[in-house]
Protein backbone atom coordinates (compact mmCIF):
# COMPACT_ATOMS: atom_id res chain seq x y z
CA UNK A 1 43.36 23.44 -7.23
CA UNK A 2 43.84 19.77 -6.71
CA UNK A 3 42.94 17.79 -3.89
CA UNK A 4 46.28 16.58 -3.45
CA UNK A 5 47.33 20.37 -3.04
CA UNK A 6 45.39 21.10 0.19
CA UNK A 7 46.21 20.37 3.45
CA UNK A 8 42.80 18.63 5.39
CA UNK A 9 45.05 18.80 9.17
CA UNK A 10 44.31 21.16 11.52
CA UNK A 11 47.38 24.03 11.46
CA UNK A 12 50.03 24.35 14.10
CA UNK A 13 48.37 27.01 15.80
CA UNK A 14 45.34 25.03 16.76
CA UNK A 15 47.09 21.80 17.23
CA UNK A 16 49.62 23.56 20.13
CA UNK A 17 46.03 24.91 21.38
CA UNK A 18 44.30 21.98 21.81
CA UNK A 19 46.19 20.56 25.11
CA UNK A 20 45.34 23.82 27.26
CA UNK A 21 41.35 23.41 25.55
CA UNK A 22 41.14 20.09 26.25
CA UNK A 23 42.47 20.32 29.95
CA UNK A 24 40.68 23.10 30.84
CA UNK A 25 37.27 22.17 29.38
CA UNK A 26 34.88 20.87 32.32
CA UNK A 27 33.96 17.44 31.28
CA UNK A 28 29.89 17.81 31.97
CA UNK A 29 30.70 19.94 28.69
CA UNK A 30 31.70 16.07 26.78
CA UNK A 31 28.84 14.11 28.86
CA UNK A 32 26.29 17.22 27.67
CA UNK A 33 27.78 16.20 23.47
CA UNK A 34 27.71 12.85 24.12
CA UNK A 35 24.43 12.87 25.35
CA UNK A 36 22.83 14.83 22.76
CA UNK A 37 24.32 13.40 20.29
CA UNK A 38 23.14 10.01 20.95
CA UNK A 39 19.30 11.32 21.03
CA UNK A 40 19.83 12.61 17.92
CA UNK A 41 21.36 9.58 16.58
CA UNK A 42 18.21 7.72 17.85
CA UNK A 43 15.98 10.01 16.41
CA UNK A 44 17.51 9.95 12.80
CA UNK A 45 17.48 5.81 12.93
CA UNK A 46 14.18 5.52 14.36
CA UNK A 47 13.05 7.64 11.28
CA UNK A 48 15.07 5.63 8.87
CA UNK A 49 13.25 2.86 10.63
CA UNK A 50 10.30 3.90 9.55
CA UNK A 51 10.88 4.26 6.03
CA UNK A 52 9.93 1.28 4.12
CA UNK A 53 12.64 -0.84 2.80
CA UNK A 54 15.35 0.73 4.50
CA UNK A 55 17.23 -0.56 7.13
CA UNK A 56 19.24 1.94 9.27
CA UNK A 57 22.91 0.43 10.55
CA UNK A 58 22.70 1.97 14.27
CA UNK A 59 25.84 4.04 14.45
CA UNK A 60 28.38 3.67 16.78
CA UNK A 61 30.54 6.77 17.34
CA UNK A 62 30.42 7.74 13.53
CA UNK A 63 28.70 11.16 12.15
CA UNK A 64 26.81 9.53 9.59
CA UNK A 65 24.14 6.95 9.14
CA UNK A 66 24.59 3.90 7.10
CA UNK A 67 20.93 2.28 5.88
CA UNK A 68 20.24 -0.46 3.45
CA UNK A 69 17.97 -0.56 0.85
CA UNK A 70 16.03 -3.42 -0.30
């Protein structure tokens, strides 16, 4: 199949879903994410950090972690 073929959106279903999850999701459930997923983004560029020659781009709301090499 090519990539052109698929469809990467989320479907109908979950996208009329999403305004009644959203609402009714207590928000220490977002500050509880948030929070651990800033530790672990410390953690991972502290240990990039470590590695010689590279040099971690501290992420800022992305999933990934950038690092040059040199």
């Amino acid at each position: 199949m090519q990539m052109c073929q698929l469809v990467l959106g989320a479907n109908s279903l979950i996208q009329a879903a999403l305004p009644g999850i959203l609402s009714n999701t207590p928000a220490e459930f977002s500050r509880s994410l948030n929070a651990t997923l800033e530790e672990h983004a410390t953690y991972c560029v502290k240990r990039a950090a470590a590695i010689d020659g590279l040099k971690p781009i501290v992420p800022q709301g992305a999933m990934y972690l950038l690092v040059c090499y040199s």
